[in-house]
PDB file of N, CA and C in Angstrom:
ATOM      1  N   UNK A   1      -1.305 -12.716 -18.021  1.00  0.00           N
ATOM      2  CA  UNK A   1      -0.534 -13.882 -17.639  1.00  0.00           C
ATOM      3  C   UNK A   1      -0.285 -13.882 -16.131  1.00  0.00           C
ATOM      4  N   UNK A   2       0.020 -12.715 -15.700  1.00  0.00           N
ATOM      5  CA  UNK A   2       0.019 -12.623 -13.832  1.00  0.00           C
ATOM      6  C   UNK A   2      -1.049 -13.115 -13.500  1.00  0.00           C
ATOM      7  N   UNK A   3      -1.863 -13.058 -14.083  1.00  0.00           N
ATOM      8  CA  UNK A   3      -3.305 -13.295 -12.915  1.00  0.00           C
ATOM      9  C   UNK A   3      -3.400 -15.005 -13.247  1.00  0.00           C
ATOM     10  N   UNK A   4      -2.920 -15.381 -14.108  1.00  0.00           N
ATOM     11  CA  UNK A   4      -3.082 -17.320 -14.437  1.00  0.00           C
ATOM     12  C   UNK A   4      -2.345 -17.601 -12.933  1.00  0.00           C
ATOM     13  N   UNK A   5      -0.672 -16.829 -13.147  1.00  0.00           N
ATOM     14  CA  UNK A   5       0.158 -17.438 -12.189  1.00  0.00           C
ATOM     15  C   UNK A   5      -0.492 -17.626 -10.403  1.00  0.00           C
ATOM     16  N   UNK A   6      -0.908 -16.246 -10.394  1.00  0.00           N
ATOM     17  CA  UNK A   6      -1.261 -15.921  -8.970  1.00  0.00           C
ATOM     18  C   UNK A   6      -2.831 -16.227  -8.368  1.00  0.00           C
ATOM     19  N   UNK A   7      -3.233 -17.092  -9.004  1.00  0.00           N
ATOM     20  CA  UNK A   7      -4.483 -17.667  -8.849  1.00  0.00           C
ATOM     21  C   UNK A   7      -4.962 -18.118  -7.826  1.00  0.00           C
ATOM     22  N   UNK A   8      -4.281 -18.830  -7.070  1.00  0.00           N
ATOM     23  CA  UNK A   8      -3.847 -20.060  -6.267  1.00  0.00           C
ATOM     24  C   UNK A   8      -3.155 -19.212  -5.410  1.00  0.00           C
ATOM     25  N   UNK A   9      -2.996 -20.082  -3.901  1.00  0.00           N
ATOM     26  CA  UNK A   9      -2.293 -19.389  -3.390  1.00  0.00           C
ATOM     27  C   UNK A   9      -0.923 -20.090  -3.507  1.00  0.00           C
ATOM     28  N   UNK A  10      -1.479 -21.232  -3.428  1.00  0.00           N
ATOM     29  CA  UNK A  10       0.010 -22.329  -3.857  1.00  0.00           C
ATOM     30  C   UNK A  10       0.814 -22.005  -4.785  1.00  0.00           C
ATOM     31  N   UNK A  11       0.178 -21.455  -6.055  1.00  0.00           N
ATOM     32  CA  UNK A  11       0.941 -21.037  -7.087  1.00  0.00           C
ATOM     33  C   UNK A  11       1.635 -19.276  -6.560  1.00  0.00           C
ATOM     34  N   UNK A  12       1.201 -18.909  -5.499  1.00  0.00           N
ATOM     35  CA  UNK A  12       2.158 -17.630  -5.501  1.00  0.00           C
ATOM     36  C   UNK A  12       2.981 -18.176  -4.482  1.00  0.00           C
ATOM     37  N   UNK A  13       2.735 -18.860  -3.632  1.00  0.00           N
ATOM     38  CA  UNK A  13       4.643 -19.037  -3.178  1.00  0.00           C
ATOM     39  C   UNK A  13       5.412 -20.007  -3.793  1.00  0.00           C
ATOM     40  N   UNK A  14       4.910 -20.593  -4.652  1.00  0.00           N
ATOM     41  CA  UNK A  14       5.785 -21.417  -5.831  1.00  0.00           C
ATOM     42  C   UNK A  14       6.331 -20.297  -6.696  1.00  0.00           C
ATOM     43  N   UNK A  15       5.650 -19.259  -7.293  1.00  0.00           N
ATOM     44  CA  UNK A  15       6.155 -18.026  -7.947  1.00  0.00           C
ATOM     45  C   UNK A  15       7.655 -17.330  -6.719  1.00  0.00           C
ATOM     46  N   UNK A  16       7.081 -17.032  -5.772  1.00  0.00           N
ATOM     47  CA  UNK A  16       8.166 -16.355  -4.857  1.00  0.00           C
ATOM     48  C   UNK A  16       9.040 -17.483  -4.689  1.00  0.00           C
ATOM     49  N   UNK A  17       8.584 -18.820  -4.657  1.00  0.00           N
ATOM     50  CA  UNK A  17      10.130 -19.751  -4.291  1.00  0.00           C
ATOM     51  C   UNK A  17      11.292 -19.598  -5.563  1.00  0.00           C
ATOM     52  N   UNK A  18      10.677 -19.421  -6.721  1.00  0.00           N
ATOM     53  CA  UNK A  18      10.974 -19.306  -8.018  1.00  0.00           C
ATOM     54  C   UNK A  18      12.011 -18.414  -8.193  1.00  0.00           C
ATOM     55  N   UNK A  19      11.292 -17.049  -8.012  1.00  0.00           N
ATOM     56  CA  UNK A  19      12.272 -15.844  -7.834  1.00  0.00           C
ATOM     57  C   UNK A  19      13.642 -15.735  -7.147  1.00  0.00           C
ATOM     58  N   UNK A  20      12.900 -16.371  -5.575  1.00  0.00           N
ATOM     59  CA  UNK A  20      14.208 -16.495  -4.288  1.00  0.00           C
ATOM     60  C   UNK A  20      15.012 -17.150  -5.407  1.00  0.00           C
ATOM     61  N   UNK A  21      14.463 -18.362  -5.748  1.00  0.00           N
ATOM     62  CA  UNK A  21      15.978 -19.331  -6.121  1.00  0.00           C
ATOM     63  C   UNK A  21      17.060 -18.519  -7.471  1.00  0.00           C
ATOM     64  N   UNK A  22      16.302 -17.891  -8.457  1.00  0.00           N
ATOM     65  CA  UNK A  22      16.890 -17.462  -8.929  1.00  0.00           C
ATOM     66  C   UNK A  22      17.725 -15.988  -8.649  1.00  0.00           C
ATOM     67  N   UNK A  23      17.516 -15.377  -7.835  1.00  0.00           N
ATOM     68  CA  UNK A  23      18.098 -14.765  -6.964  1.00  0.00           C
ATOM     69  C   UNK A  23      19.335 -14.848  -6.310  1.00  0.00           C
ATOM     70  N   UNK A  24      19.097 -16.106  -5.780  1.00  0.00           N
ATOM     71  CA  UNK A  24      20.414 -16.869  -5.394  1.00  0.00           C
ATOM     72  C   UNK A  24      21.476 -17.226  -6.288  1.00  0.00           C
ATOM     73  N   UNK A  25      21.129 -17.776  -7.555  1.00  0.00           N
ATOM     74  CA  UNK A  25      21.823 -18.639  -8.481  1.00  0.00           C
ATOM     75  C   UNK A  25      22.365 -17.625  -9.147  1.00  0.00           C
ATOM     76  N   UNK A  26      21.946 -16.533  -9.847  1.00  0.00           N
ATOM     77  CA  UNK A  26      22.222 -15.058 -10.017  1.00  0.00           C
ATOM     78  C   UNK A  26      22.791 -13.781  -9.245  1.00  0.00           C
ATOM     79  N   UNK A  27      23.078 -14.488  -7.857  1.00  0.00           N
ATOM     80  CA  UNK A  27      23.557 -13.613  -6.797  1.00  0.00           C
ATOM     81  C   UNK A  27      23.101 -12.139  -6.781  1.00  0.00           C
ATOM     82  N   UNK A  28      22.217 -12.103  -6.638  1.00  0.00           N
ATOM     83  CA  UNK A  28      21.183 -11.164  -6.736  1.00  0.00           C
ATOM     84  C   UNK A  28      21.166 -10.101  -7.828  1.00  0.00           C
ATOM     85  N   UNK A  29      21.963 -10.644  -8.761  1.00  0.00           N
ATOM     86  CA  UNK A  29      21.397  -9.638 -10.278  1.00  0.00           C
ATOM     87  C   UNK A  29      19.993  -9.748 -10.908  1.00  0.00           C
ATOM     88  N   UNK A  30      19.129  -8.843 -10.188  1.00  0.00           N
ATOM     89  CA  UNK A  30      17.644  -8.872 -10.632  1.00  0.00           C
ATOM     90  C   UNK A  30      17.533  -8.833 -12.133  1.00  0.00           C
ATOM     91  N   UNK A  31      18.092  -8.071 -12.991  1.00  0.00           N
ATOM     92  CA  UNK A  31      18.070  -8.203 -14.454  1.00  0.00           C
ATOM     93  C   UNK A  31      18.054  -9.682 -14.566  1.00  0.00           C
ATOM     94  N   UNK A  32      19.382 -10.501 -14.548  1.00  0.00           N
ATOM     95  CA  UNK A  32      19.491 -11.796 -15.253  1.00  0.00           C
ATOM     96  C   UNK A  32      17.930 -12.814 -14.454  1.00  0.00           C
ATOM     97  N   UNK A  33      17.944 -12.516 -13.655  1.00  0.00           N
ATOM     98  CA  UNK A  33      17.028 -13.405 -12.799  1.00  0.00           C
ATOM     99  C   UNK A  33      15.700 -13.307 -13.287  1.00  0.00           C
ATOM    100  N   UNK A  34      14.982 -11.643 -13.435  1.00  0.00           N
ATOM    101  CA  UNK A  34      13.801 -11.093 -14.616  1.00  0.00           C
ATOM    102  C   UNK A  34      13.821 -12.021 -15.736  1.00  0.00           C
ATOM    103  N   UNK A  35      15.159 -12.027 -16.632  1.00  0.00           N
ATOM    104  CA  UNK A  35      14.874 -12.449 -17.832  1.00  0.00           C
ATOM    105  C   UNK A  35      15.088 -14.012 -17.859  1.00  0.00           C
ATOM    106  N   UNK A  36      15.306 -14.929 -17.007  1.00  0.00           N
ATOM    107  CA  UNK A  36      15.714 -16.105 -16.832  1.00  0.00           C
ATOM    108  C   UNK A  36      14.394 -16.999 -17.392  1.00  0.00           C
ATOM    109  N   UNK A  37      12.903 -16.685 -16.519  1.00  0.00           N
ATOM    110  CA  UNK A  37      12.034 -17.093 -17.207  1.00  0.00           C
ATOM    111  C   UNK A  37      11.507 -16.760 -18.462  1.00  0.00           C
ATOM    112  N   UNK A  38      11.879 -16.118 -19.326  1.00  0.00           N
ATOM    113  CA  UNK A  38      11.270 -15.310 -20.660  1.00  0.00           C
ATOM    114  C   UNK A  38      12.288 -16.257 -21.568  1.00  0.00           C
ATOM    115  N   UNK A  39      13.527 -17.050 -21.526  1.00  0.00           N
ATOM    116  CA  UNK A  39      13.740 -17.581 -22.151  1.00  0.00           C
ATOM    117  C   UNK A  39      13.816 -19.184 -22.471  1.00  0.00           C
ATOM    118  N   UNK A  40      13.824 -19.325 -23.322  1.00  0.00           N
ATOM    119  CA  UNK A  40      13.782 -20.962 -23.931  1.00  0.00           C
ATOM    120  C   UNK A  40      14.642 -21.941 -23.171  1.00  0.00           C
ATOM    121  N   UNK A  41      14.116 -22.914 -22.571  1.00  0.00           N
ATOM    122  CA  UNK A  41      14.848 -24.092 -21.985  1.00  0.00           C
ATOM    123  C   UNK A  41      15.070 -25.545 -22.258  1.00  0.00           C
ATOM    124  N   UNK A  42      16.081 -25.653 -22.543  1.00  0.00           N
ATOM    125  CA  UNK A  42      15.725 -27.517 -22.754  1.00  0.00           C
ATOM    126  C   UNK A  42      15.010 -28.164 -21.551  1.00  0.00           C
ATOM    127  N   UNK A  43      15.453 -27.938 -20.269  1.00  0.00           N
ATOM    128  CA  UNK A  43      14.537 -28.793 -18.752  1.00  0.00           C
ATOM    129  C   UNK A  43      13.159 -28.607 -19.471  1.00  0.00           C
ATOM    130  N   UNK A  44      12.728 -27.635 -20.041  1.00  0.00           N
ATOM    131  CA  UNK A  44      11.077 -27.732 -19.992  1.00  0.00           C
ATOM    132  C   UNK A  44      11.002 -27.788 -21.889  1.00  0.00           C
ATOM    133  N   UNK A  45      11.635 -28.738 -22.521  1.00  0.00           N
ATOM    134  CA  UNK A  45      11.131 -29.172 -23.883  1.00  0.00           C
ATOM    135  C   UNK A  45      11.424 -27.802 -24.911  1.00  0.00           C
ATOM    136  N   UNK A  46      12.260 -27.195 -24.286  1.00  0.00           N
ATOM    137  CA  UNK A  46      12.495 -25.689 -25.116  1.00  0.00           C
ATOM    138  C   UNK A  46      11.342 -24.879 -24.937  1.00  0.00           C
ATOM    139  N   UNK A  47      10.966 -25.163 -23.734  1.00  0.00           N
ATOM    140  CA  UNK A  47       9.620 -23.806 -24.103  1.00  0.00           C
ATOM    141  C   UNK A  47      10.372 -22.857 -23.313  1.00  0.00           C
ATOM    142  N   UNK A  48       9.477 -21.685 -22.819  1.00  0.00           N
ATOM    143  CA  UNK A  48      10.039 -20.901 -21.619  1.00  0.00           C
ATOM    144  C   UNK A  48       9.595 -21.105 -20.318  1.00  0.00           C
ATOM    145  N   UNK A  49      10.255 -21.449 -19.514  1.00  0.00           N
ATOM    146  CA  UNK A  49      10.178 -21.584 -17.972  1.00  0.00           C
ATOM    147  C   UNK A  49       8.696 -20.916 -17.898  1.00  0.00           C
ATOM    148  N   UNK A  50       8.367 -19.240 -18.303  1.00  0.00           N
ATOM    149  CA  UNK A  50       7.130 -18.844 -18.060  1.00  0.00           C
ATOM    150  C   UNK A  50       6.076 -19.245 -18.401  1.00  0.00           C
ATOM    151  N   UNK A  51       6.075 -20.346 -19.826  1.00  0.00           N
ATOM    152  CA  UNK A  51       5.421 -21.125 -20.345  1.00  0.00           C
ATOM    153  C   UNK A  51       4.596 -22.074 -19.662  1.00  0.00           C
ATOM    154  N   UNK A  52       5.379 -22.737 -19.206  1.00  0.00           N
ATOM    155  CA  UNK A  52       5.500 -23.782 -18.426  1.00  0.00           C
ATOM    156  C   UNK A  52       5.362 -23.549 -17.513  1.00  0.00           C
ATOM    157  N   UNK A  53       5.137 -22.291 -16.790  1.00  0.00           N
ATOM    158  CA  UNK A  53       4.487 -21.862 -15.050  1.00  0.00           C
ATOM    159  C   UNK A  53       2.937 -22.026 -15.681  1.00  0.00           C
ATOM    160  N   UNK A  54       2.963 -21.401 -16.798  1.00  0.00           N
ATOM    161  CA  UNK A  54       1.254 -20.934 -16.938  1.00  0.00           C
ATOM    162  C   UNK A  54       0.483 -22.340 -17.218  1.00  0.00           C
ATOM    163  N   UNK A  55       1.243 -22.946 -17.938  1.00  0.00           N
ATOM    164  CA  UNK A  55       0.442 -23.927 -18.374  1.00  0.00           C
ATOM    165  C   UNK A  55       0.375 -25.496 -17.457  1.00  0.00           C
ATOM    166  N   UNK A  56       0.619 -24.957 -16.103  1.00  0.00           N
ATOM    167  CA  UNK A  56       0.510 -25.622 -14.911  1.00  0.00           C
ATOM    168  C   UNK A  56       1.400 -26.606 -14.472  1.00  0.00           C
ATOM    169  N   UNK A  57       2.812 -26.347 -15.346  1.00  0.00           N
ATOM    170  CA  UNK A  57       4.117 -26.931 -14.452  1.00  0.00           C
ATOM    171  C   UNK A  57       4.801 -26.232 -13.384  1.00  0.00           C
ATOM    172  N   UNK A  58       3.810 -25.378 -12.706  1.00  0.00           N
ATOM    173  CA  UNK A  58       4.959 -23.866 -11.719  1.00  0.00           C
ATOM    174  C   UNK A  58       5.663 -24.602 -10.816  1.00  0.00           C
ATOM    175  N   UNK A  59       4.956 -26.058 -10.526  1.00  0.00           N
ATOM    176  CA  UNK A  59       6.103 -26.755  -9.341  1.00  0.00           C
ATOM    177  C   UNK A  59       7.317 -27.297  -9.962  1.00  0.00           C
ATOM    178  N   UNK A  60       7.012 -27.790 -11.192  1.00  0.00           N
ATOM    179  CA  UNK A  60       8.341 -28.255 -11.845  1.00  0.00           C
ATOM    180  C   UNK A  60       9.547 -27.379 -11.557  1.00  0.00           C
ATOM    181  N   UNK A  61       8.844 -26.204 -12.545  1.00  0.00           N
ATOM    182  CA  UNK A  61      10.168 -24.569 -12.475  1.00  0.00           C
ATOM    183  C   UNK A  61      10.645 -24.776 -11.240  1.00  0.00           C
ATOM    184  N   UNK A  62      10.090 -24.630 -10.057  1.00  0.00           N
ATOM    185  CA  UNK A  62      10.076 -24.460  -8.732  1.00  0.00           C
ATOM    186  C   UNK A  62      11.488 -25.611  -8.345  1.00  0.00           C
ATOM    187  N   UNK A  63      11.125 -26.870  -8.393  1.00  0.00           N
ATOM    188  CA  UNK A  63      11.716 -28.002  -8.014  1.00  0.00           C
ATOM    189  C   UNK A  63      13.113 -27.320  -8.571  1.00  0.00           C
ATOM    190  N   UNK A  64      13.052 -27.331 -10.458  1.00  0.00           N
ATOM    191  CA  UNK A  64      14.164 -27.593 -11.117  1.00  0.00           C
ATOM    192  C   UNK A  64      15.228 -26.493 -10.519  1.00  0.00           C
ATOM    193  N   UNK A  65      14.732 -24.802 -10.021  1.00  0.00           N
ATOM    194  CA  UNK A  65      15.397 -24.107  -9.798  1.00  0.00           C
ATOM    195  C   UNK A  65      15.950 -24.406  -8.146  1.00  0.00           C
ATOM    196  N   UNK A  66      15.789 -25.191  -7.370  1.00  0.00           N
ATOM    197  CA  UNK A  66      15.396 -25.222  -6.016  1.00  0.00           C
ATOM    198  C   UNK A  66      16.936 -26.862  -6.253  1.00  0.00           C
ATOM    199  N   UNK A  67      16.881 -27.317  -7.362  1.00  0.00           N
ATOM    200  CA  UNK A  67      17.795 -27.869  -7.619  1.00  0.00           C
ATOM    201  C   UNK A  67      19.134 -27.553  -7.595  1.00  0.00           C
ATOM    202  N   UNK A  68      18.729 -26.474  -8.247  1.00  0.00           N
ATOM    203  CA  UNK A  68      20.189 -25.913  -8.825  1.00  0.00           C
ATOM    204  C   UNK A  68      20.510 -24.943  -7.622  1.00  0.00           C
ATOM    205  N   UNK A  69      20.021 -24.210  -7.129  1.00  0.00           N
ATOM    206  CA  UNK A  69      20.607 -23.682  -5.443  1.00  0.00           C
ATOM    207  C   UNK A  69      21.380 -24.289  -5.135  1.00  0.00           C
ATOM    208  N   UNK A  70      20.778 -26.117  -4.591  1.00  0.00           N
ATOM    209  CA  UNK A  70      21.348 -26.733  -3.449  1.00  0.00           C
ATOM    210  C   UNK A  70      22.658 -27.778  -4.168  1.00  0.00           C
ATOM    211  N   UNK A  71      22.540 -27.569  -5.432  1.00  0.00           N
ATOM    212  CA  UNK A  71      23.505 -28.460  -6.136  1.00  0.00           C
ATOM    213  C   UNK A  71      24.620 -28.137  -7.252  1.00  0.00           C
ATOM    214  N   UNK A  72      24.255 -26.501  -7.030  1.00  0.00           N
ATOM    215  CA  UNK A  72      25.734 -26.085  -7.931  1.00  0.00           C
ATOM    216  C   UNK A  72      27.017 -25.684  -7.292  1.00  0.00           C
TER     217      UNK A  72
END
């Protein structure tokens, strides 16, 4: 599944924007932030955020988390 994400180069700093943001939103608890994509979301139809990177929404994730930074 790493190698779908990191294909592209676009898709690896969409991956690292990903991380940063959750980073932030998590105030840097790497645990919660790790497991943030592995679980089920309504924004992405209940799938998992990681789902939905692979299957070529990584800008969505990107946007939606890049949201929530600048707006919580």
């Amino acid at each position: 599944m790493r190698e779908e994400l990191l294909d592209k180069n676009e898709n690896v700093l969409a991956v690292l924007s990903i991380y940063d943001s959750l980073y932030a939103i998590y105030e840097g608890d790497k645990d919660r932030a790790s497991q943030w994509p592995a679980r089920p979301n309504r924004a992405f139809e209940g799938r998992r955020p990681l789902d939905a990177m692979v299957s070529g929404d990584i800008e969505r994730v990107a946007q939606y988390l890049r949201y929530h930074v600048y707006n919580a």
